[in-house]
PDB file of N, CA and C in Angstrom:
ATOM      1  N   UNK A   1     112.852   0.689  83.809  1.00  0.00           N
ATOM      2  CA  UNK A   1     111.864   1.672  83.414  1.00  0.00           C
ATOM      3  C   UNK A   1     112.098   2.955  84.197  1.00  0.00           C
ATOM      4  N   UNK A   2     111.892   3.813  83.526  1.00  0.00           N
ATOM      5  CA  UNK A   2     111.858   5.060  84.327  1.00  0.00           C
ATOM      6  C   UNK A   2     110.585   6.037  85.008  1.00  0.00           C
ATOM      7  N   UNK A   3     110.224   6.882  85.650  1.00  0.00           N
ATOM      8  CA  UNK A   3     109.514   7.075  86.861  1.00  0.00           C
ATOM      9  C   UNK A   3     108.448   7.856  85.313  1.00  0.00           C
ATOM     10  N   UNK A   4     108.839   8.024  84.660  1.00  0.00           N
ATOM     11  CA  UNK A   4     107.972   8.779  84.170  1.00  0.00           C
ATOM     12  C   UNK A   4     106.951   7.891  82.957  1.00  0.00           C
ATOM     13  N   UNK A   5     107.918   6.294  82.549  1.00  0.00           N
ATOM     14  CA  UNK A   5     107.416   5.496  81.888  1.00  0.00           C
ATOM     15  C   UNK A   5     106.249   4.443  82.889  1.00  0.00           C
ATOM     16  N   UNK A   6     106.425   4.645  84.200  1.00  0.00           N
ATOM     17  CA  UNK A   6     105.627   4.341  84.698  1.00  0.00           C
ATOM     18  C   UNK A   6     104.288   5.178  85.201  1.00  0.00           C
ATOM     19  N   UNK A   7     104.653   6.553  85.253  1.00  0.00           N
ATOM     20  CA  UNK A   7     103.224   7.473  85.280  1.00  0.00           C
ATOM     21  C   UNK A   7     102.203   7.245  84.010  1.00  0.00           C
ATOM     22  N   UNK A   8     103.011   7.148  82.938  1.00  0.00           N
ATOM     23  CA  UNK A   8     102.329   6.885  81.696  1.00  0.00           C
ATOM     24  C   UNK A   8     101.418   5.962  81.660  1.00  0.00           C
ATOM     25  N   UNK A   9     102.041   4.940  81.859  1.00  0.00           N
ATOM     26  CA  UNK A   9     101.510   3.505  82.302  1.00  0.00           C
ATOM     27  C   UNK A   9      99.966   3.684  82.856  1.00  0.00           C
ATOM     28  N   UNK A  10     100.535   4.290  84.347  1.00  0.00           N
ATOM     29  CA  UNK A  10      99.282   4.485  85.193  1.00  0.00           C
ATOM     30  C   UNK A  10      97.993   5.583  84.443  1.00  0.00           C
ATOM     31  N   UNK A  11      98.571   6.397  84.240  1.00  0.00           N
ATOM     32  CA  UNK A  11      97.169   7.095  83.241  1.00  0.00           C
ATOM     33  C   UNK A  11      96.598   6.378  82.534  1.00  0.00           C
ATOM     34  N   UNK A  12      97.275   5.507  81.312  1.00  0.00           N
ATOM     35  CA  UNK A  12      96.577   5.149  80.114  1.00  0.00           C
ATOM     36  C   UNK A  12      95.443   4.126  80.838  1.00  0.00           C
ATOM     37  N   UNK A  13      96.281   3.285  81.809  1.00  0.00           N
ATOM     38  CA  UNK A  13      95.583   1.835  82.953  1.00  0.00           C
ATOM     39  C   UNK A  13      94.094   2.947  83.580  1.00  0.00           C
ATOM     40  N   UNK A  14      94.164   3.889  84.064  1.00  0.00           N
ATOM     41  CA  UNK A  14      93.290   4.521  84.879  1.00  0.00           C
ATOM     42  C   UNK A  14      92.479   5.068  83.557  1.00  0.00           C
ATOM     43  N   UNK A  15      92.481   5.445  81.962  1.00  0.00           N
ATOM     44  CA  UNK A  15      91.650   6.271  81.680  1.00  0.00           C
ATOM     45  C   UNK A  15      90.881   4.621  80.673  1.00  0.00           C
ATOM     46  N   UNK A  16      91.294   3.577  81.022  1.00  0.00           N
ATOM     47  CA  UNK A  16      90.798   2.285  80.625  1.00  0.00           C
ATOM     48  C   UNK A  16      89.885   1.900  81.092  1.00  0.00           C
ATOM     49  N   UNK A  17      90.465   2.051  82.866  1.00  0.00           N
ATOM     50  CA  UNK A  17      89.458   1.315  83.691  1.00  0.00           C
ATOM     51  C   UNK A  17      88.003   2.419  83.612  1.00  0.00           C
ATOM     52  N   UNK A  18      88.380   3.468  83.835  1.00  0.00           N
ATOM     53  CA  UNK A  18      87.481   4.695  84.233  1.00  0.00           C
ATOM     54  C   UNK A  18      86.497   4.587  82.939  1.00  0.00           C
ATOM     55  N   UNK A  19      86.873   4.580  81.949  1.00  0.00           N
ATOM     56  CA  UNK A  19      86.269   4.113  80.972  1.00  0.00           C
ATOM     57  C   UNK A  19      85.218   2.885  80.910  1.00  0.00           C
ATOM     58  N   UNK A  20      85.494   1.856  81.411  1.00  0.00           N
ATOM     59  CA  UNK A  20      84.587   0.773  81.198  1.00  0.00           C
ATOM     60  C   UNK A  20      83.746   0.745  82.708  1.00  0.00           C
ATOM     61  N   UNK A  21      84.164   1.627  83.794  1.00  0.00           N
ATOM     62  CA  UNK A  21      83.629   1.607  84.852  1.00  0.00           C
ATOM     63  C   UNK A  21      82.343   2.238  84.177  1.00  0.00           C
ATOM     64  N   UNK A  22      82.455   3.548  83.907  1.00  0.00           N
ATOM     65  CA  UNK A  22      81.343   4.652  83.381  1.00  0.00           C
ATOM     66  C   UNK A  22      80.431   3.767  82.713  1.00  0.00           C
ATOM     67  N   UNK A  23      81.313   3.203  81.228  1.00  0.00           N
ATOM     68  CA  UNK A  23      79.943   2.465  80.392  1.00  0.00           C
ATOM     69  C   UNK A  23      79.173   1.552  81.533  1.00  0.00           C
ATOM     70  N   UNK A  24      79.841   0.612  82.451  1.00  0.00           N
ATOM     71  CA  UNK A  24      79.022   0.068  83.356  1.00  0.00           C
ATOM     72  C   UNK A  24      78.066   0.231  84.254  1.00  0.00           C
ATOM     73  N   UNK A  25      78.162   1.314  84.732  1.00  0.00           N
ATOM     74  CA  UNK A  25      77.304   2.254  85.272  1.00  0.00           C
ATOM     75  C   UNK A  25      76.185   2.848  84.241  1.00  0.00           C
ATOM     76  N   UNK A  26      76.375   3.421  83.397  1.00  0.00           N
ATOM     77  CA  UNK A  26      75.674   3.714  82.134  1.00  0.00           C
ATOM     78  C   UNK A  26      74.064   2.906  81.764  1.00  0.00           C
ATOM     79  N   UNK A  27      74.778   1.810  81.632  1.00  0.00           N
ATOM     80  CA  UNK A  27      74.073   0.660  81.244  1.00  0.00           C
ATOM     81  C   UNK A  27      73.170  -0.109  82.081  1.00  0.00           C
ATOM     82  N   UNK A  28      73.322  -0.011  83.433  1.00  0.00           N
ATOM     83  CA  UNK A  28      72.684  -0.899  84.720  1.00  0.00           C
ATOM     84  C   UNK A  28      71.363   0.231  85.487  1.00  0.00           C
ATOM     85  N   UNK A  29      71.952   1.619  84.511  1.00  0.00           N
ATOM     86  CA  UNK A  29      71.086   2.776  84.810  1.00  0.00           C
ATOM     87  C   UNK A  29      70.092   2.837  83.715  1.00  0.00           C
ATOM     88  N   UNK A  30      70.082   1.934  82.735  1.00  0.00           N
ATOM     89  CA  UNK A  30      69.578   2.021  81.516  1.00  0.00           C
ATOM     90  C   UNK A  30      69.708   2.453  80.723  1.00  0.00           C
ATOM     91  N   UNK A  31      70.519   3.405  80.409  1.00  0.00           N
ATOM     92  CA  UNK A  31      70.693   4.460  79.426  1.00  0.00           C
ATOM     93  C   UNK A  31      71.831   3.846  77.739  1.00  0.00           C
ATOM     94  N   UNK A  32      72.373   4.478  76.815  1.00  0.00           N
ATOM     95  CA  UNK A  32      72.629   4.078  75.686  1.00  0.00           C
ATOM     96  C   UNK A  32      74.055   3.908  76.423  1.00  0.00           C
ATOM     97  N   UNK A  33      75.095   2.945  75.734  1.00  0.00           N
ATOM     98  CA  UNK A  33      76.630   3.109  76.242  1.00  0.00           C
ATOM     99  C   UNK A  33      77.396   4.017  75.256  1.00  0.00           C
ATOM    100  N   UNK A  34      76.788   4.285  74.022  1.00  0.00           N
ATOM    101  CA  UNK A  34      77.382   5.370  73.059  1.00  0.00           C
ATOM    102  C   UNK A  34      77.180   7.019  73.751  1.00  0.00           C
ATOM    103  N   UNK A  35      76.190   7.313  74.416  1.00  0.00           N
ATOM    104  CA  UNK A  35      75.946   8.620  75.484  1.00  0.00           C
ATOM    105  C   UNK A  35      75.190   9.367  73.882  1.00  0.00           C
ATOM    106  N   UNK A  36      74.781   9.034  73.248  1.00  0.00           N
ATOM    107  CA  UNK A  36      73.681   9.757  72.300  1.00  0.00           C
ATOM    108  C   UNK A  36      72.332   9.370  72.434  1.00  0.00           C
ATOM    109  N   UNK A  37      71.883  10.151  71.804  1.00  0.00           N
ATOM    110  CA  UNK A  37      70.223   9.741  71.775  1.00  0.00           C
ATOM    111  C   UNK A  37      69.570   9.132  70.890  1.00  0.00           C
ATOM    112  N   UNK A  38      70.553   8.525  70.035  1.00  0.00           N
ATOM    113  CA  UNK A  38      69.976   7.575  69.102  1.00  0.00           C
ATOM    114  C   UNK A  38      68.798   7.773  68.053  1.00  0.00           C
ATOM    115  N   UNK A  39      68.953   9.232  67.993  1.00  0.00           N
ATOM    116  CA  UNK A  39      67.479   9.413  67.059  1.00  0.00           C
ATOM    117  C   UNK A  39      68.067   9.296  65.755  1.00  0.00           C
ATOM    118  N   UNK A  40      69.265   9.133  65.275  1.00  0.00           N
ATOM    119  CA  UNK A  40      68.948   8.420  63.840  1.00  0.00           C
ATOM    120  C   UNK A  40      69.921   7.022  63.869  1.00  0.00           C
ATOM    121  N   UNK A  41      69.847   6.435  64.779  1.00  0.00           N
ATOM    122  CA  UNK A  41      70.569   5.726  64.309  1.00  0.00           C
ATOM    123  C   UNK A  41      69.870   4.331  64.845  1.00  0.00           C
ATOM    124  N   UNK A  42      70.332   3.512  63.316  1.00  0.00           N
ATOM    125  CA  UNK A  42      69.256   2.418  62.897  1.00  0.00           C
ATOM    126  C   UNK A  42      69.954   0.808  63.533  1.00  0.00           C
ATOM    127  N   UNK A  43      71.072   1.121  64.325  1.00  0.00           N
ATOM    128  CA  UNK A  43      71.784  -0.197  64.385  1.00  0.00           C
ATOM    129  C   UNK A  43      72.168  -0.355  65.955  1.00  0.00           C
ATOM    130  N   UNK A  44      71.434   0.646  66.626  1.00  0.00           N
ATOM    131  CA  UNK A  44      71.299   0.883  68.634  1.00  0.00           C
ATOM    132  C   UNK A  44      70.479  -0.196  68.960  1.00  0.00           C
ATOM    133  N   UNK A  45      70.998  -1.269  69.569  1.00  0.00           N
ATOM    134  CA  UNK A  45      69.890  -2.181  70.067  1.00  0.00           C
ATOM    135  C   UNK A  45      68.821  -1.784  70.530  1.00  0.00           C
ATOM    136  N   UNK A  46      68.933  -0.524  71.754  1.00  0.00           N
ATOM    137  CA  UNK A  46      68.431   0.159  72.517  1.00  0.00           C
ATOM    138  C   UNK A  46      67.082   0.798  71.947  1.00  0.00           C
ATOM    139  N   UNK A  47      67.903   1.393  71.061  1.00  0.00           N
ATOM    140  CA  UNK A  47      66.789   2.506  70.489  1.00  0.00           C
ATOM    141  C   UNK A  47      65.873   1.648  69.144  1.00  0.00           C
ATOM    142  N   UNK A  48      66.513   0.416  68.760  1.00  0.00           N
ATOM    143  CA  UNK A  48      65.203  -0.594  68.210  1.00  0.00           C
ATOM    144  C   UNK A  48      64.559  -1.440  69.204  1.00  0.00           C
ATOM    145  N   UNK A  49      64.583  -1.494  70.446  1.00  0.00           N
ATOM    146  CA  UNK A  49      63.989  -2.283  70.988  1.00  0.00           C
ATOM    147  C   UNK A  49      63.063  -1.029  71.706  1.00  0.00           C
ATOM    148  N   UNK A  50      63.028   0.132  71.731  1.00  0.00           N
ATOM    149  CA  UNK A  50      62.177   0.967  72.075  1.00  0.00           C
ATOM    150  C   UNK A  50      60.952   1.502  70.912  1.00  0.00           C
ATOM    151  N   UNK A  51      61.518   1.453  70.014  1.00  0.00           N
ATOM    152  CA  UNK A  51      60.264   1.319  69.026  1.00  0.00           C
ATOM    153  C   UNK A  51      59.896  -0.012  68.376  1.00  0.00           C
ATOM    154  N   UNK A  52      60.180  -1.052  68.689  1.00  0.00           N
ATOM    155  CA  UNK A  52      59.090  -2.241  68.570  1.00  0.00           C
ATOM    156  C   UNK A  52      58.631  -2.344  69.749  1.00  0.00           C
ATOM    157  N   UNK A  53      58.540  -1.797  70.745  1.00  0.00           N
ATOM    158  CA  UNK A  53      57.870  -1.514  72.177  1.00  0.00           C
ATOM    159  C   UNK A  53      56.486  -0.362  71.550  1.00  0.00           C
ATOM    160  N   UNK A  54      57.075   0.476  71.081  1.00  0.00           N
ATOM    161  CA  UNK A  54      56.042   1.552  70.675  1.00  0.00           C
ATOM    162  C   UNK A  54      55.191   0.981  70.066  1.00  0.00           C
ATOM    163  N   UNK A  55      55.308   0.325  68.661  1.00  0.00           N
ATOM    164  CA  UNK A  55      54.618  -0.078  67.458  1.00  0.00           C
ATOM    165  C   UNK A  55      53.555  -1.364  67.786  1.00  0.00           C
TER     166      UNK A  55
END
């Protein structure tokens, strides 16, 4: 392999991890893991379990 097939490597590995780190964090903070606000959308666990809370 060459030095540059291994930088590659390391980015794609780092924008994976960094990725599922964030949603993890995201989520333990409470918030949606999509990063929207869910006002129309009918299939967010999140945002149906906040209005059968309301109702």
């Amino acid at each position: 392999m060459k030095p540059i097939d291994v930088i590659i490597i390391l980015v794609v590995v780092g924008v994976i991890v960094g990725t599922v780190v964030l949603s993890v964090i995201r989520k333990k903070k409470g918030k949606t893991a999509c990063g929207c606000d869910c006002a129309s959308c009918s299939s967010c666990p999140h945002c149906n379990a906040k209005d059968s809370k309301e109702s």
